[in-house]
Protein backbone atom coordinates (compact mmCIF):
# COMPACT_ATOMS: atom_id res chain seq x y z
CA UNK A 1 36.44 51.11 180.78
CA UNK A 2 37.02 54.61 180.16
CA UNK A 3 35.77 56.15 176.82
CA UNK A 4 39.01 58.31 174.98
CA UNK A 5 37.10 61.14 172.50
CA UNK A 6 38.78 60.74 169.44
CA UNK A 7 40.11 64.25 168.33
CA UNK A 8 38.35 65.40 164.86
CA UNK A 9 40.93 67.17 162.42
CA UNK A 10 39.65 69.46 159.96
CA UNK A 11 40.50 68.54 156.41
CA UNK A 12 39.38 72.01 155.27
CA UNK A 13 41.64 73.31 153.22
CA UNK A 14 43.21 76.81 154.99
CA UNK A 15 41.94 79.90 153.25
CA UNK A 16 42.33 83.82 153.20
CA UNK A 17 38.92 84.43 154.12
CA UNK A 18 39.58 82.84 157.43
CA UNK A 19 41.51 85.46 158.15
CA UNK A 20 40.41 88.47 155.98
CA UNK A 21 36.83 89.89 155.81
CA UNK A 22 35.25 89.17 152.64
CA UNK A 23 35.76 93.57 151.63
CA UNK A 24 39.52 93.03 152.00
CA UNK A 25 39.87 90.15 149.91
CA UNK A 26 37.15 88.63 146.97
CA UNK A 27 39.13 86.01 146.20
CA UNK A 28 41.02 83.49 148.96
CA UNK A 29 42.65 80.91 146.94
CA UNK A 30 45.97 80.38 148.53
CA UNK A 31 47.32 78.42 145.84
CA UNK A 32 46.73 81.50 143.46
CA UNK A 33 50.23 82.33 142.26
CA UNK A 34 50.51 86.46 142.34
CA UNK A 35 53.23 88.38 141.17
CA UNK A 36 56.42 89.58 143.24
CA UNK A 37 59.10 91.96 141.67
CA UNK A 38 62.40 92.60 142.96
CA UNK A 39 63.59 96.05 143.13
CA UNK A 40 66.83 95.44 144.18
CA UNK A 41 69.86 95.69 141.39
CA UNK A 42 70.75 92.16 141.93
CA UNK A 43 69.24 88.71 142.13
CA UNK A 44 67.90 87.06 145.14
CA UNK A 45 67.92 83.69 146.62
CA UNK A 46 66.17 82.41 149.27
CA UNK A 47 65.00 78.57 150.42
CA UNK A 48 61.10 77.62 149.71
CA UNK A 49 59.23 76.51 152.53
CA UNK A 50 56.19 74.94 151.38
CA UNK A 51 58.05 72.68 148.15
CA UNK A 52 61.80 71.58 148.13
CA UNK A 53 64.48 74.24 146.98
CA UNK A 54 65.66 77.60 146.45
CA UNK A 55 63.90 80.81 144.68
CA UNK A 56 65.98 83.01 142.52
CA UNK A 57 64.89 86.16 141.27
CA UNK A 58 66.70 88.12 139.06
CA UNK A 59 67.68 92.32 139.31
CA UNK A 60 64.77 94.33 138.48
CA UNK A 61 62.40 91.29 137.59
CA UNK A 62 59.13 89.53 138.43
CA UNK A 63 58.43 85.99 139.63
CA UNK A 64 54.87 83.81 140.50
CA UNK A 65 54.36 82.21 143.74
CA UNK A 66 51.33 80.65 145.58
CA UNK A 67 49.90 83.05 148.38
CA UNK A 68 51.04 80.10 150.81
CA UNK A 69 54.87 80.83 149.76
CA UNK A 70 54.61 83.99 150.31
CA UNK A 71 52.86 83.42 153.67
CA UNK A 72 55.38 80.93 154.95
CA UNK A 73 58.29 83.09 153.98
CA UNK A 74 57.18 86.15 156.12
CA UNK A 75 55.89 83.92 158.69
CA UNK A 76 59.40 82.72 159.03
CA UNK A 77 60.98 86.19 158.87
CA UNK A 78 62.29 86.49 154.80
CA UNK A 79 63.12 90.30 155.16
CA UNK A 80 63.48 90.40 151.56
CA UNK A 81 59.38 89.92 151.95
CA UNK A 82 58.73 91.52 155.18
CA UNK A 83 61.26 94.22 155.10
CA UNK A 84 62.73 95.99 157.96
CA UNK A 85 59.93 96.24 159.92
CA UNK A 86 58.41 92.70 159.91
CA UNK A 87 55.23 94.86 158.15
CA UNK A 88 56.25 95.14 154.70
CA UNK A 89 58.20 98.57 155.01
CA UNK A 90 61.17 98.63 152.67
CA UNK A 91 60.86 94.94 151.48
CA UNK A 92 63.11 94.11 148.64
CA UNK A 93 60.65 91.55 147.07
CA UNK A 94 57.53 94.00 146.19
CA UNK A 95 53.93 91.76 146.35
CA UNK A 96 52.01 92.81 143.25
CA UNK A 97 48.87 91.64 144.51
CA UNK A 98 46.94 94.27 147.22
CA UNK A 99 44.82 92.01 148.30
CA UNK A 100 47.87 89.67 149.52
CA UNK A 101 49.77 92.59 150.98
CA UNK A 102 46.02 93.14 152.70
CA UNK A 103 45.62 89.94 154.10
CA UNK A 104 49.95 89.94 155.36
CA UNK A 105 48.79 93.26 157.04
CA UNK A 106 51.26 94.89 155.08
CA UNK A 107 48.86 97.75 153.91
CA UNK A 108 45.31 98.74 154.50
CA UNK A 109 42.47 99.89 152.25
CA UNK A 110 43.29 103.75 153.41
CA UNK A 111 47.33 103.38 154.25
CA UNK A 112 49.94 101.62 151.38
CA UNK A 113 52.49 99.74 152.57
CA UNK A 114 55.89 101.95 152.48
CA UNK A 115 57.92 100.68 149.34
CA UNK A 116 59.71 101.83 146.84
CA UNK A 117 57.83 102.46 143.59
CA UNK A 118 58.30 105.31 140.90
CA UNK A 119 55.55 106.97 142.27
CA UNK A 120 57.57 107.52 145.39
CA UNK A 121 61.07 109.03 143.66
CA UNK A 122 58.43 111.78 141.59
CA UNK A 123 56.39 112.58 144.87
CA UNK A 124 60.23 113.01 146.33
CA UNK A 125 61.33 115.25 143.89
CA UNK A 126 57.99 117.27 143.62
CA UNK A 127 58.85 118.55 147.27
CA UNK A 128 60.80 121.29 148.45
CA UNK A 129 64.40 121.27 148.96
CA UNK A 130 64.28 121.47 152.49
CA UNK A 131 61.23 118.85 152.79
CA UNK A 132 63.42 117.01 150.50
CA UNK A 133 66.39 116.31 152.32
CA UNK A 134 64.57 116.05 155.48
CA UNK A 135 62.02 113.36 153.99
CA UNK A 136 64.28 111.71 152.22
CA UNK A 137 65.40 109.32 154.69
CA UNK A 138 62.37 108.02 155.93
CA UNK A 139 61.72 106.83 152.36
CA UNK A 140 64.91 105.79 151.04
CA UNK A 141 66.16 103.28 153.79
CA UNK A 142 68.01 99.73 152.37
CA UNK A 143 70.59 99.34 150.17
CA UNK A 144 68.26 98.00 147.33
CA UNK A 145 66.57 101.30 147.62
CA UNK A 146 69.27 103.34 147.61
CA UNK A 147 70.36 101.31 144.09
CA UNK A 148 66.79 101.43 142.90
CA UNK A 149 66.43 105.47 143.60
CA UNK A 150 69.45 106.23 141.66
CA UNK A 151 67.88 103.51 138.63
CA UNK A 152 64.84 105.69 138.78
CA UNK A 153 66.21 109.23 138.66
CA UNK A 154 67.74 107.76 135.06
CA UNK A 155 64.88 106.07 134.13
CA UNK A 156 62.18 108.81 134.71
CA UNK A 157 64.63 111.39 132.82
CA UNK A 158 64.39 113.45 136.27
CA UNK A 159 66.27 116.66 135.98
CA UNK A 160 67.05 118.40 139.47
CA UNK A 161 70.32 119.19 139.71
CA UNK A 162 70.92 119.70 143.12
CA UNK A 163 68.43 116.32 144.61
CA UNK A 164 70.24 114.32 142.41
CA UNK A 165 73.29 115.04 143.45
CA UNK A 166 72.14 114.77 147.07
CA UNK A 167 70.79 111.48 146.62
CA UNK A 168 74.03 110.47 144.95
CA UNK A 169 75.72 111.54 148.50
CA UNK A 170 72.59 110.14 150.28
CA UNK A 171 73.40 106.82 148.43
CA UNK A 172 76.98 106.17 148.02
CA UNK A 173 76.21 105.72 144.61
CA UNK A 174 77.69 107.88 141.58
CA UNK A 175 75.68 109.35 138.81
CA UNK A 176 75.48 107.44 135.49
């Protein structure tokens, strides 16, 4: 009679630090809910994959979901999460938490992942004119962008004349 091995399973539960060295990431808990925030000027929708239903988040707002969510959705190719690039680069949905965006190999301890943030529009307009125009491109790529650059310029009280009214070309979208 031949002897079958039974195959073990693993009942450990799945955790960052299988993946991530301990310096990139202290804490693996990938039921830890972390922050996302949409930059886009209007709400997105997209199905869950690891509980039954849809996610809505609204224009310019934040929302909690478990590391595994977030994990599943760029796994499966949300480009609202992984952006244009499968890497992060121009998401919509903005991961609050570095050490997530870490461990998603979205951004490293020396390189940020390439998303819109405030910090981008004033580094923008603290360039040249020329550098400007000819940078502007490679930061300001999606639609959501595009809507949240011209939020921004308002917001931050920005005050070039001439950028703004490029971007406002750049964008397709008029100034308030």
């Amino acid at each position: 009679m031949a002897e079958t091995k039974a195959k073990r399973t693993s009942t450990k539960k799945a955790t960052v630090e299988d993946e991530v060295s301990e310096d990139d990431f202290t804490d693996a808990d990938l039921e830890k809910r972390v922050l996302v925030r949409n930059i886009a000027d209007w709400d997105v929708c997209f199905r869950l994959r690891e509980v039954e239903g849809d996610a809505l988040i609204t224009k310019n707002s934040k929302r909690r979901f478990t590391r595994n969510e977030i994990q599943a959705q760029v796994y499966n190719g949300n480009n609202l999460f992984s952006g244009v690039d499968g890497k992060g680069s121009h998401a919509t949905l903005y991961i609050e938490d570095a050490p997530t965006r870490r461990w998603l190999n979205f951004e490293t301890k020396d390189e940020p992942q390439m998303i819109f943030t405030d910090e981008t529009v004033k580094k923008l307009f603290a360039m040249s004119d020329d550098v400007f125009r000819a940078t502007l491109s490679q930061y300001i790529v999606t639609r959501a962008e595009k809507y949240a650059l011209m939020e921004a310029i308002e917001r931050l009280k920005l005050n070039d004349y001439r950028k703004i009214i490029y971007c406002s070309e750049y964008t397709g979208r008029p100034i308030k």
